[in-house]
Every structure is written in structure tokens, then in C-alpha cells.
N, C-alpha and C. Protein backbone atom coordinates (compact mmCIF):
# COMPACT_ATOMS: atom_id res chain seq x y z
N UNK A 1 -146.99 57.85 85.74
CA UNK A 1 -146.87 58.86 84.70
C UNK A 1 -146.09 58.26 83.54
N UNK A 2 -146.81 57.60 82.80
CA UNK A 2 -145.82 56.47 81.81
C UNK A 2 -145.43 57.63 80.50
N UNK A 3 -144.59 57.31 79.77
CA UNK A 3 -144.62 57.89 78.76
C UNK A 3 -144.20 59.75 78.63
N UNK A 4 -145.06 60.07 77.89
CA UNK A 4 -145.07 61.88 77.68
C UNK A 4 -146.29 62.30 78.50
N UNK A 5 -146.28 63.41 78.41
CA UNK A 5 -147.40 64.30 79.46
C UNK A 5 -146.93 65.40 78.77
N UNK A 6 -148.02 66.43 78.39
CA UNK A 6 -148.18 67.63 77.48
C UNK A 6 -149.14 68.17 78.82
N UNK A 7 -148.58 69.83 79.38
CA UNK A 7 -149.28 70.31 80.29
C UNK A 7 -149.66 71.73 79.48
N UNK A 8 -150.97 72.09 79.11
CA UNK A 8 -151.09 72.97 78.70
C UNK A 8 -151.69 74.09 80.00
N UNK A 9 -151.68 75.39 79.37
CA UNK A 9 -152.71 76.73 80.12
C UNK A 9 -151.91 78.16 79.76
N UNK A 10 -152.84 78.91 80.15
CA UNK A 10 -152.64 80.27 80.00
C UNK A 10 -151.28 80.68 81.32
N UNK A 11 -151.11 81.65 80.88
CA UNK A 11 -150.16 82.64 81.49
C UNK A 11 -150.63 82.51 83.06
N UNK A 12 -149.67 82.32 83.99
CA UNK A 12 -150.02 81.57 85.48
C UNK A 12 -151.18 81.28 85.86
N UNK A 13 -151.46 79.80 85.05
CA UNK A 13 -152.06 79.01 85.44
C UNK A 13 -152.05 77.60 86.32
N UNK A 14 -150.73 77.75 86.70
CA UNK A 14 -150.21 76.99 87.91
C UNK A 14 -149.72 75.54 86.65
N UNK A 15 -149.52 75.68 85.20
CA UNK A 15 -149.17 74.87 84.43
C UNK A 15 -147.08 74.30 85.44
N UNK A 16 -146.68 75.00 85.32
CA UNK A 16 -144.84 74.66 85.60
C UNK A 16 -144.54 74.30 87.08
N UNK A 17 -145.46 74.08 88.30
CA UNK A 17 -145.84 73.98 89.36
C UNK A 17 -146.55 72.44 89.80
N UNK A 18 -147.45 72.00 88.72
CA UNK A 18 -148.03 71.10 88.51
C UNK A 18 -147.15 70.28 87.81
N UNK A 19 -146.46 70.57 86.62
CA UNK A 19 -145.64 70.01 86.04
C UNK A 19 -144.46 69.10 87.16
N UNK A 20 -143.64 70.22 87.53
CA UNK A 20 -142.92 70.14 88.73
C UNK A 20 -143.07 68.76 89.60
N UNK A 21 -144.30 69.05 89.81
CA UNK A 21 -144.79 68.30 91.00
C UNK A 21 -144.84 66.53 90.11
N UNK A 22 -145.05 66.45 88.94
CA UNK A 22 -145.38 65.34 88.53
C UNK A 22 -144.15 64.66 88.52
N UNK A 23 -143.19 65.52 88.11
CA UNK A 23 -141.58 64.82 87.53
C UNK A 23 -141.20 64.47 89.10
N UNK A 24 -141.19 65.34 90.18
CA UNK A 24 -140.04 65.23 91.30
C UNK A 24 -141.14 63.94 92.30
N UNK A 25 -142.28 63.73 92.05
CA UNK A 25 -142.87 63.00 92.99
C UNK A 25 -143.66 63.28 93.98
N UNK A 26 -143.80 64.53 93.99
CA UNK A 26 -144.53 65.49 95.34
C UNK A 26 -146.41 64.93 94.79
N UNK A 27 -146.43 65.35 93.48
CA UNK A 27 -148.14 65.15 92.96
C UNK A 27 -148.27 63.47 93.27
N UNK A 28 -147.60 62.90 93.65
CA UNK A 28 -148.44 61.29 94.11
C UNK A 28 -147.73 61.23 96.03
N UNK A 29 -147.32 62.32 96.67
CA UNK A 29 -147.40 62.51 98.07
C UNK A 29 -145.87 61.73 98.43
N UNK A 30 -145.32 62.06 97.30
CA UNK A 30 -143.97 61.32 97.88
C UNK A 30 -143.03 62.25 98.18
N UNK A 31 -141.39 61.72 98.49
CA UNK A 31 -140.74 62.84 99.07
C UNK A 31 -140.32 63.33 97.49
N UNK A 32 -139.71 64.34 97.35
CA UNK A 32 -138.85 64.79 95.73
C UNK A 32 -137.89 64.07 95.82
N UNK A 33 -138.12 63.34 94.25
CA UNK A 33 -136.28 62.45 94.17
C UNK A 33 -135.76 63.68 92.79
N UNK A 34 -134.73 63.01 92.93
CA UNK A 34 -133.32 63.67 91.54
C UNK A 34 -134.57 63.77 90.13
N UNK A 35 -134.07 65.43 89.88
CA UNK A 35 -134.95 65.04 88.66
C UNK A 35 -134.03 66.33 87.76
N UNK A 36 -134.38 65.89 86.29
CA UNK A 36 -133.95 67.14 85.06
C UNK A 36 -134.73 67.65 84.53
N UNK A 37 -134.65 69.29 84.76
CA UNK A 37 -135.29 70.04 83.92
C UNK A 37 -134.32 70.75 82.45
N UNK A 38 -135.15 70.79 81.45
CA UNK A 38 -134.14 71.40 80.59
C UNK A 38 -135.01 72.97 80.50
N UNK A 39 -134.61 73.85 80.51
CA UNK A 39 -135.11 74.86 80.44
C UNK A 39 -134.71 75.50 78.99
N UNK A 40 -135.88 76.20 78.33
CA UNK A 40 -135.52 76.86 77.30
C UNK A 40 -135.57 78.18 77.15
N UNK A 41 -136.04 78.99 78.50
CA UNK A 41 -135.39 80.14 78.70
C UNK A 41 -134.15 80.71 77.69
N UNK A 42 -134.19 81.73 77.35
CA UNK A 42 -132.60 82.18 76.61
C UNK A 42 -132.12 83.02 77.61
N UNK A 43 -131.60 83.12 78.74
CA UNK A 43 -131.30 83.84 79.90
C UNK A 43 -130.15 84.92 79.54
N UNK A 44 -129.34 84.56 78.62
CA UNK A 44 -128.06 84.98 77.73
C UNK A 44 -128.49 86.24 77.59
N UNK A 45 -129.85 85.91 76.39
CA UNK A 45 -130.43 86.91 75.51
C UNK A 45 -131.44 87.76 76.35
N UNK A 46 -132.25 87.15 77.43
CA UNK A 46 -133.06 88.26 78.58
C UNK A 46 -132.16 89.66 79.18
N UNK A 47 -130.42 89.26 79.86
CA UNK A 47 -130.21 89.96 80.32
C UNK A 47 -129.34 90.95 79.25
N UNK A 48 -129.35 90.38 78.18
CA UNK A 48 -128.60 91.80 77.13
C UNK A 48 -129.60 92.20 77.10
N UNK A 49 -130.81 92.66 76.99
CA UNK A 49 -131.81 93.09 76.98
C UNK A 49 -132.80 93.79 77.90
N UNK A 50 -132.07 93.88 79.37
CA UNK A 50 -132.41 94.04 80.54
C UNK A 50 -133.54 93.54 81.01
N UNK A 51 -134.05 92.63 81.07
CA UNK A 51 -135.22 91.80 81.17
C UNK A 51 -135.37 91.29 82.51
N UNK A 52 -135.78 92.13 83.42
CA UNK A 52 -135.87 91.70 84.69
C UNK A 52 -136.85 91.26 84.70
N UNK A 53 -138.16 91.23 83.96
CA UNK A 53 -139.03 90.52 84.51
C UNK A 53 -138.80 88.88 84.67
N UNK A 54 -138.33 88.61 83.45
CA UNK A 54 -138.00 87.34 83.29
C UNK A 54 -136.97 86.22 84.17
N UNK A 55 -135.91 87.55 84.40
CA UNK A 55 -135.08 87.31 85.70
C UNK A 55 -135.87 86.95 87.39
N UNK A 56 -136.63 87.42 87.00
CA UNK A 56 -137.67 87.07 88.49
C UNK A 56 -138.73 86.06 88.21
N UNK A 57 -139.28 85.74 86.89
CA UNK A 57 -139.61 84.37 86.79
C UNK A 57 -138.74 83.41 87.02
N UNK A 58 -137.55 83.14 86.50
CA UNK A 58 -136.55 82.52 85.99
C UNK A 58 -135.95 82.07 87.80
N UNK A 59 -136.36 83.02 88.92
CA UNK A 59 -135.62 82.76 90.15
C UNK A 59 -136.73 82.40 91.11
N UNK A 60 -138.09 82.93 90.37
CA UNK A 60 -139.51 81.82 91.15
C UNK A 60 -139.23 80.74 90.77
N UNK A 61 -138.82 80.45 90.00
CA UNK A 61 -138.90 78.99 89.76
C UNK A 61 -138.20 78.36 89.78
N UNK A 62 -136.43 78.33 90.18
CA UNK A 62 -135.53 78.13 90.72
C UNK A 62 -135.86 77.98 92.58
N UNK A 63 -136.26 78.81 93.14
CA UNK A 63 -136.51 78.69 94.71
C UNK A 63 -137.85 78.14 94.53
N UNK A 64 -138.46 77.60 94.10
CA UNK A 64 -139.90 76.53 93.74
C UNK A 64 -138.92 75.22 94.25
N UNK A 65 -138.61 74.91 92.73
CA UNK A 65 -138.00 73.84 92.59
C UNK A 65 -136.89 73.14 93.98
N UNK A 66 -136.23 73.97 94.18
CA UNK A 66 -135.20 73.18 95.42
C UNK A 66 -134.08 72.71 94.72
N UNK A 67 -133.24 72.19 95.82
CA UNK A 67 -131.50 71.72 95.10
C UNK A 67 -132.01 70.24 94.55
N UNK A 68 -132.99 69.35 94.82
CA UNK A 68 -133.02 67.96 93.96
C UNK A 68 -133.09 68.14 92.73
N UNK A 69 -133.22 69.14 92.03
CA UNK A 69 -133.14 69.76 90.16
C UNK A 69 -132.00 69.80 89.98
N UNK A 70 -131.64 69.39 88.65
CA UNK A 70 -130.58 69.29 88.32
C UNK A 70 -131.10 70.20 86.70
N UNK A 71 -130.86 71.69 86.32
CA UNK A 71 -131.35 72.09 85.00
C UNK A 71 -130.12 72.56 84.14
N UNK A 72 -130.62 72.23 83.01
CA UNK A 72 -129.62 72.05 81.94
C UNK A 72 -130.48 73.48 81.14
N UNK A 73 -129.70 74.56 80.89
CA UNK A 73 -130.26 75.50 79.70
C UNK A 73 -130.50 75.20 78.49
N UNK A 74 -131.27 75.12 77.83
CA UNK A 74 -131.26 74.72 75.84
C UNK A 74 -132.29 75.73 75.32
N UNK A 75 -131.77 77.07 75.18
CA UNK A 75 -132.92 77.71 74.38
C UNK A 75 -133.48 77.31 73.04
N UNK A 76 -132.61 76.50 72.40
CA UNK A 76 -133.08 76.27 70.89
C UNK A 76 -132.91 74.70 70.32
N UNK A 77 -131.66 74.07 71.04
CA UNK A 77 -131.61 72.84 70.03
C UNK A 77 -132.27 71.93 71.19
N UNK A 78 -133.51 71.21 71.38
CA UNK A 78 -134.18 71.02 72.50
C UNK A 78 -134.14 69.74 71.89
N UNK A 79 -134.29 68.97 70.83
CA UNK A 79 -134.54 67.80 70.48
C UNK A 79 -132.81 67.05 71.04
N UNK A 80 -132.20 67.71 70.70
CA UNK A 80 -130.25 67.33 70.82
C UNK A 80 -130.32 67.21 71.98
N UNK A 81 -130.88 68.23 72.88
CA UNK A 81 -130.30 67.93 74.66
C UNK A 81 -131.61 66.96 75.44
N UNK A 82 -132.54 66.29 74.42
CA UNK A 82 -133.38 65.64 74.92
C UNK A 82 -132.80 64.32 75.05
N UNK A 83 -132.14 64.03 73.54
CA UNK A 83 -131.35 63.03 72.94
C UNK A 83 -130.33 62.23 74.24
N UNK A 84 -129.58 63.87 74.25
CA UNK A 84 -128.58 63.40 75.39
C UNK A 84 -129.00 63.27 76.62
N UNK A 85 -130.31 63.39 77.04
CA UNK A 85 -130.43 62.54 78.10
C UNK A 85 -131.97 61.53 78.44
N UNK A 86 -131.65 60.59 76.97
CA UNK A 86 -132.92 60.00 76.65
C UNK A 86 -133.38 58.86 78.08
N UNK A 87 -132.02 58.87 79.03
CA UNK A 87 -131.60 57.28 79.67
C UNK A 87 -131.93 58.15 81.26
N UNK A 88 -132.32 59.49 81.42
CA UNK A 88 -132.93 59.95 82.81
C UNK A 88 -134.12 59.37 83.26
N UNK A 89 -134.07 59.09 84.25
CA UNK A 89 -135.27 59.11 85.27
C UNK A 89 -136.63 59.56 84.72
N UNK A 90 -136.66 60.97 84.68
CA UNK A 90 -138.10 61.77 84.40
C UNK A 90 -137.42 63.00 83.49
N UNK A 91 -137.55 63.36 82.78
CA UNK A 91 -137.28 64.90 82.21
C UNK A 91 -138.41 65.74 81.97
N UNK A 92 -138.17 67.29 82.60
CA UNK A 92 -139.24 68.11 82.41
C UNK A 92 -138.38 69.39 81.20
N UNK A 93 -139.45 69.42 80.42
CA UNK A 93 -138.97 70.50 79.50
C UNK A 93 -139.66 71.93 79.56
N UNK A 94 -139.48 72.64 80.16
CA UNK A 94 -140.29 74.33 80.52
C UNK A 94 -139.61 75.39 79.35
N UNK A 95 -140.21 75.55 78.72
CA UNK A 95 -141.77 75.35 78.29
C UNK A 95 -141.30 75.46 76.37
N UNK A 96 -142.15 74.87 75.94
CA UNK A 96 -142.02 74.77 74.41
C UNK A 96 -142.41 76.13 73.89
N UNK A 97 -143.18 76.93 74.66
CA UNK A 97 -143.51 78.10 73.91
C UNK A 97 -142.36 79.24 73.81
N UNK A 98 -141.47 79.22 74.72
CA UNK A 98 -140.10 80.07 75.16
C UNK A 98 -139.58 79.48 73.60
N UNK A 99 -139.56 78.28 73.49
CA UNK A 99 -138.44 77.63 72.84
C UNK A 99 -139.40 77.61 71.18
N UNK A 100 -140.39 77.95 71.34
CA UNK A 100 -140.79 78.61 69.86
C UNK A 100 -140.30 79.84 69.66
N UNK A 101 -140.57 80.50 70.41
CA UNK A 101 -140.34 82.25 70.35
C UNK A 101 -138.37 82.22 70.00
N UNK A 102 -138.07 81.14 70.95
CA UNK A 102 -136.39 81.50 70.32
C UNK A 102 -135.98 81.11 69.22
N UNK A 103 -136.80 80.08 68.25
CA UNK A 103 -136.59 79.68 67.28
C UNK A 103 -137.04 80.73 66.14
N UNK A 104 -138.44 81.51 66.28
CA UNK A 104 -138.33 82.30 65.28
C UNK A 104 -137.78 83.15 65.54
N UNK A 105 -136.86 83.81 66.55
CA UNK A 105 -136.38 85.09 66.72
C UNK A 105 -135.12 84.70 65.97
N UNK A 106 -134.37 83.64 65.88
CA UNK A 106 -133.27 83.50 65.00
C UNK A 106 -133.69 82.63 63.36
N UNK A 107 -134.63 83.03 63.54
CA UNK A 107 -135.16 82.70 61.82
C UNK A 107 -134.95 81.43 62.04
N UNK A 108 -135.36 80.02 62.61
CA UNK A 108 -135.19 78.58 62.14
C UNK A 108 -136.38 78.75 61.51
N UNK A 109 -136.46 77.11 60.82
CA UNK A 109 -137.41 76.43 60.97
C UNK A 109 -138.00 75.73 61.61
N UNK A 110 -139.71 76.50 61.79
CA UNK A 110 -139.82 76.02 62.86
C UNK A 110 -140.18 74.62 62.69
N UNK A 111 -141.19 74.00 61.48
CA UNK A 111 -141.15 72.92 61.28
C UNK A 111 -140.17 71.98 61.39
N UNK A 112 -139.30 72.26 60.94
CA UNK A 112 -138.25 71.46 60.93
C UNK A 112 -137.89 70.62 62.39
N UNK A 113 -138.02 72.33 63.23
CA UNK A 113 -137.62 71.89 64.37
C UNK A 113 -138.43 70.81 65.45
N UNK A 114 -139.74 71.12 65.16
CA UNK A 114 -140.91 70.60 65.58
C UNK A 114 -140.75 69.22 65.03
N UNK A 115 -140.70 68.55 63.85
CA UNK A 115 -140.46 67.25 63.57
C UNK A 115 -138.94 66.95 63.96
N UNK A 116 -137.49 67.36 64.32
CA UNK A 116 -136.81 66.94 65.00
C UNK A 116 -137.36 66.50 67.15
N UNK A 117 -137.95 67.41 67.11
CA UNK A 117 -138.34 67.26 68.82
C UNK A 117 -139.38 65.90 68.98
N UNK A 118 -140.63 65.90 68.04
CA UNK A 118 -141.53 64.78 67.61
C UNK A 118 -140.47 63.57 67.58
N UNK A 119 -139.65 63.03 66.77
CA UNK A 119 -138.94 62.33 66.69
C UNK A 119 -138.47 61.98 68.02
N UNK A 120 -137.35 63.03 68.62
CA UNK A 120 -136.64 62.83 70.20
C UNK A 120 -137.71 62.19 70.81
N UNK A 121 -138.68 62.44 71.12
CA UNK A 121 -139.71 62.00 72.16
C UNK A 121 -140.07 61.18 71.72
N UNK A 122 -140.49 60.45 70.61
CA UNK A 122 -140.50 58.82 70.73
C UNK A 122 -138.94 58.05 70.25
N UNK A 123 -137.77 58.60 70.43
CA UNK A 123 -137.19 57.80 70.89
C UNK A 123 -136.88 57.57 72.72
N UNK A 124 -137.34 58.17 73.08
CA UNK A 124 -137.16 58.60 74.60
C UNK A 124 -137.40 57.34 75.22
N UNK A 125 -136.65 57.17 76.29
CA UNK A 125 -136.57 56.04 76.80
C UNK A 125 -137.28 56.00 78.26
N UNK A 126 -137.01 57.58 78.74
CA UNK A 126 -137.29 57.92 79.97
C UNK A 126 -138.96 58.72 79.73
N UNK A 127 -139.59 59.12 81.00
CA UNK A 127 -140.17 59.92 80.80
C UNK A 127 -140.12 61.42 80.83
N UNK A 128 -140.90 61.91 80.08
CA UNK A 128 -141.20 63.49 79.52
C UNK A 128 -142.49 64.51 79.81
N UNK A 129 -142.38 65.43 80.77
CA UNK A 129 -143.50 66.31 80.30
C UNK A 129 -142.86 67.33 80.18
N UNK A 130 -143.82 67.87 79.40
CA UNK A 130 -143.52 68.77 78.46
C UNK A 130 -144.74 70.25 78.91
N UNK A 131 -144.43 71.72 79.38
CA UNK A 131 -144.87 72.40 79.56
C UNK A 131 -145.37 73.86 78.38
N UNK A 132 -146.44 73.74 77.96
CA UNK A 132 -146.94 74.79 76.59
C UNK A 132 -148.07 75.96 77.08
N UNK A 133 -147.59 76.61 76.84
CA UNK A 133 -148.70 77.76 77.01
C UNK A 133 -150.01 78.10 75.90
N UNK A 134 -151.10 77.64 76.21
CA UNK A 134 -152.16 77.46 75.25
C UNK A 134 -152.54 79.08 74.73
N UNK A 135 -152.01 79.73 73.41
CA UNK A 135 -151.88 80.91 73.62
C UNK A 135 -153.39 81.22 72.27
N UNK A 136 -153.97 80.61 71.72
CA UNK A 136 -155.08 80.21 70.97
C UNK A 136 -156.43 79.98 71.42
N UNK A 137 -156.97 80.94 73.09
CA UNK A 137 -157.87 81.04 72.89
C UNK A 137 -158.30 82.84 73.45
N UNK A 138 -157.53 83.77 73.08
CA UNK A 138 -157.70 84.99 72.58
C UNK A 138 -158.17 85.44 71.52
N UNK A 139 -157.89 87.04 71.63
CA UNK A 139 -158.72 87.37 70.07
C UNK A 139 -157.28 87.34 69.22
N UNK A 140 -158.09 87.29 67.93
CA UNK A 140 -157.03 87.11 67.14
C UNK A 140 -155.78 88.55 67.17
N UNK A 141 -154.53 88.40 66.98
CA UNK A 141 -153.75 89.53 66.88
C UNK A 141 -153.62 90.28 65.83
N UNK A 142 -153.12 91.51 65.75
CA UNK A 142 -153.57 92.41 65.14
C UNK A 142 -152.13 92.33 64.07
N UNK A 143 -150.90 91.59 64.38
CA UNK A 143 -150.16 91.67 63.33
C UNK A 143 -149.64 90.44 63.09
N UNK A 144 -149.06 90.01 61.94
CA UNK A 144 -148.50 89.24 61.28
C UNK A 144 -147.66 88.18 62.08
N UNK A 145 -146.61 88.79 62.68
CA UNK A 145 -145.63 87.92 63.54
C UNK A 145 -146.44 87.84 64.52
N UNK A 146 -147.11 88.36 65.20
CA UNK A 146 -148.15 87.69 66.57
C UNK A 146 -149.22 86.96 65.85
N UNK A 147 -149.90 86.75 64.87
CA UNK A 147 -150.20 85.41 64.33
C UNK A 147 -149.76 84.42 64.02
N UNK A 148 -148.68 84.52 63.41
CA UNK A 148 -147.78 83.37 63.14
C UNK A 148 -147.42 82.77 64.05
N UNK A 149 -146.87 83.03 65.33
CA UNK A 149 -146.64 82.65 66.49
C UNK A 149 -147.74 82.04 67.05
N UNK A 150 -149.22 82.61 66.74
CA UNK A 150 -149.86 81.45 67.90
C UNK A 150 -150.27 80.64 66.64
N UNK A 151 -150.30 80.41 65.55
CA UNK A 151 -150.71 79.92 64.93
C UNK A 151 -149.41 78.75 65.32
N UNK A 152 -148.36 78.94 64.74
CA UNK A 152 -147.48 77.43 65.24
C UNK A 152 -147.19 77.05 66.43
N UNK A 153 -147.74 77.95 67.51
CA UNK A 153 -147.77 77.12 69.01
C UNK A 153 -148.71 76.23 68.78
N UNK A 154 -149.70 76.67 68.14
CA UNK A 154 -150.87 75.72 68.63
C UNK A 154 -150.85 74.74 67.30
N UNK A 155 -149.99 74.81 66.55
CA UNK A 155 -149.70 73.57 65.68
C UNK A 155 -148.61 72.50 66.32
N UNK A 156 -147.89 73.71 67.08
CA UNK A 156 -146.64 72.39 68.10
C UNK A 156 -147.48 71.51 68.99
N UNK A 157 -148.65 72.27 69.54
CA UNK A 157 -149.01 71.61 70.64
C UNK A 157 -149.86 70.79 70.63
N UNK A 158 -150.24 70.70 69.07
CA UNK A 158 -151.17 69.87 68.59
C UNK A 158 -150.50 69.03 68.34
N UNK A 159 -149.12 68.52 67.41
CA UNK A 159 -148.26 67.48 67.23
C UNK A 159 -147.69 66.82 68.23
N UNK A 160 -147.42 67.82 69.55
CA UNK A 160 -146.77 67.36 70.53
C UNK A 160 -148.34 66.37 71.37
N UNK A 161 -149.14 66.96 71.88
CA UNK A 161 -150.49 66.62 72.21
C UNK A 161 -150.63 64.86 71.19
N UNK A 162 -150.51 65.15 70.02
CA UNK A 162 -151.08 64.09 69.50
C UNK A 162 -150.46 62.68 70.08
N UNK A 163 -148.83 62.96 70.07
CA UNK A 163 -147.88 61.47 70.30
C UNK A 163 -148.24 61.59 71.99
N UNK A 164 -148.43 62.63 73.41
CA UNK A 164 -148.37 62.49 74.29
C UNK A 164 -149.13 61.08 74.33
N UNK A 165 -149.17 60.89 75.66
CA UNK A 165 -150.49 59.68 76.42
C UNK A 165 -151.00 60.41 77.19
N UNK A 166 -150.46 61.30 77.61
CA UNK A 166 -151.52 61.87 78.68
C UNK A 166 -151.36 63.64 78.27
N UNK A 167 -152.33 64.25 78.21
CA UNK A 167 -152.44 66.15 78.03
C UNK A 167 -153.24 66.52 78.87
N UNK A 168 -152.65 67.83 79.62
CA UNK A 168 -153.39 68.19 81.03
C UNK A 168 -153.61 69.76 80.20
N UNK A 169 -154.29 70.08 80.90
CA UNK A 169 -154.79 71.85 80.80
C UNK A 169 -155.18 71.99 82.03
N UNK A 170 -154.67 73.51 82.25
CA UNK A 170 -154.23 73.58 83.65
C UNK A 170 -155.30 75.13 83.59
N UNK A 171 -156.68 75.60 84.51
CA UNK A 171 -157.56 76.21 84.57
C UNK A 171 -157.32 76.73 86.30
N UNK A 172 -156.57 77.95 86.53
CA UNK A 172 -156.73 78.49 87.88
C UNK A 172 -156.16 77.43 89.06
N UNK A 173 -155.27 77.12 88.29
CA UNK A 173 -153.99 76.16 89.19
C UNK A 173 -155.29 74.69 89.25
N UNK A 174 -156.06 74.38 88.81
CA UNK A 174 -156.78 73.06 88.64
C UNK A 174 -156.61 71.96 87.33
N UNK A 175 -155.88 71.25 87.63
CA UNK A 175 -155.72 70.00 86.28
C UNK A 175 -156.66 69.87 85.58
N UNK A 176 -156.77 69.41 84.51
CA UNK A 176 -158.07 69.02 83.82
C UNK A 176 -157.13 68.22 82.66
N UNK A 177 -157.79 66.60 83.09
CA UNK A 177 -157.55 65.92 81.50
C UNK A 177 -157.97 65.68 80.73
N UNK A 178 -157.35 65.83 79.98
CA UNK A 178 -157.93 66.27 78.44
C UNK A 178 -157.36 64.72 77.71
N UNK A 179 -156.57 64.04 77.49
CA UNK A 179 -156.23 63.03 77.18
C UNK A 179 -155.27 61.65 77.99
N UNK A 180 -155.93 60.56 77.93
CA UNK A 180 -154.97 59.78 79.11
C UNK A 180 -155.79 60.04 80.22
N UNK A 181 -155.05 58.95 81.27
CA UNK A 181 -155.44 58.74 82.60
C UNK A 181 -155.03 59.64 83.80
């Protein structure tokens, strides 16, 4: 798994599972070694908000994973905590689309932010996949901020996609590559 890996799919499509499996070693039949996830969850901001659903994603995928994870929270500055750990093993980042949604909810830029993260990842020393929710092949939305939103996911995931080596899309928990070996 040299390099970046961009895992795209819809809403449980077995995309963060597959992912999983690539970083810890299980997807080539090995045992799980030490691995980092950075999560961009805003967990802070779910539970002022009473957001249990998310709380029960957030703990599937905690009892998925197992104690060999080691996860670091970064809802927003994702390029900075990539930085700081350019010299890991494998890093998995779940999921860029969380970490869009937290960027426009506090008004960044998102460009901005998107060419800081582009950057991190080719300085990266270690490897990266990177988990996106392909939210661009619905009907179009009916308002403004739900366009804008898939309109720059699927511009992140196109920038991010472009520098990967390898982009998976993930169809009913089944891989499919789309770029790379």
C-alpha cells in the first residue's frame, strides 16, 4: 500500500472497515500491528448537541478497531496533525467529509484548507489513506448550503484523488479500483 489511498462510497458502504483493514494489516491476512487514526469527528460539538446517533457511530468504530489504534481527534486543522505525525508507520484519516462539514460550519476556507492538506500529503513520509464519502451521485439538493457542500466534497475528492496512487470506491462493502494497483 505505497503512498496515499483515497477510499471513496456512499453512506455504509463498508468504506472505514476496508480502510481499517488496509492500515492495521488484516486486508493482506496479517495479524493487526500499531496503527494511527486521526479522526475528524467533532465529538465536543456532537454531544452539546445531543447527538447520539453519532455517539453510536463514533463507538462502532472504536469496538471495530481494537486497542492496537492509537486515535488522535482533529476536527478541523487536519493538515497540522498530519504534519505532526508525517514519520508514522501508516496513518488513517476518517473521513474528510466530517472534516469538510466542520470547516464550513465555522466559516473557514475551505480552499484554503484543502490546499494546506494537498500539501501535508505530499510531504508525508509515511503512508496515508484517506476515507471520503462520495456524496455526488444523488439528485441535486434543493438548497444552497447542501449544494455547496457536495459541490466541494467532490472538488476535495477530486484534488485529493488526483495526488493519491491508489482510489478505491467502495459498492456494498466490495472494493472497486478506480486508480492504482
Amino acid at each position: 500500500m505505497p503512498g496515499t489511498t483515497l477510499v471513496l462510497g456512499g453512506a455504509r458502504s463498508g468504506k472505514s472497515t476496508y480502510a481499517e483493514r488496509l492500515v492495521d494489516g488484516t486486508a493482506q491476512g496479517g495479524a493487526p500491528r500499531p496503527s494511527l487514526l486521526i479522526a475528524t469527528a467533532d465529538l465536543a460539538d456532537s454531544a452539546r448537541h445531543g447527538d447520539a446517533e453519532m455517539a453510536a457511530r463514533v463507538a462502532l468504530h472504536r469496538a471495530r478497531r481494537g486497542v492496537h489504534w492509537q486515535t488522535i481527534e482533529e476536527p478541523v486543522e487536519l493538515a497540522a496533525a498530519l504534519r505532526r505525525h508525517a514519520d508514522a508507520r501508516t496513518v488513517l484519516v476518517d473521513c474528510l467529509t466530517l472534516w469538510l462539514s466542520n470547516l464550513m460550519l465555522r466559516d473557514r476556507d475551505v480552499v484554503a484548507a484543502g490546499d494546506a492538506l494537498v500539501a501535508a500529503l505530499a510531504d508525508m513520509r509515511s503512508d496515508v489513506v484517506l476515507v471520503a464519502n462520495e456524496v455526488g451521485l444523488g439528485i441535486v439538493p434543493d438548497n444552497a448550503l447542501a449544494r455547496r457542500f457536495r459541490d466541494d466534497a467532490g472538488r476535495l475528492n477530486m484534488r485529493v484523488a488526483q495526488q493519491a496512487e491508489r482510489v478505491v470506491f467502495m459498492v456494498a462493502g466490495l472494493p472497486m479500483t478506480v486508480k492504482g494497483a
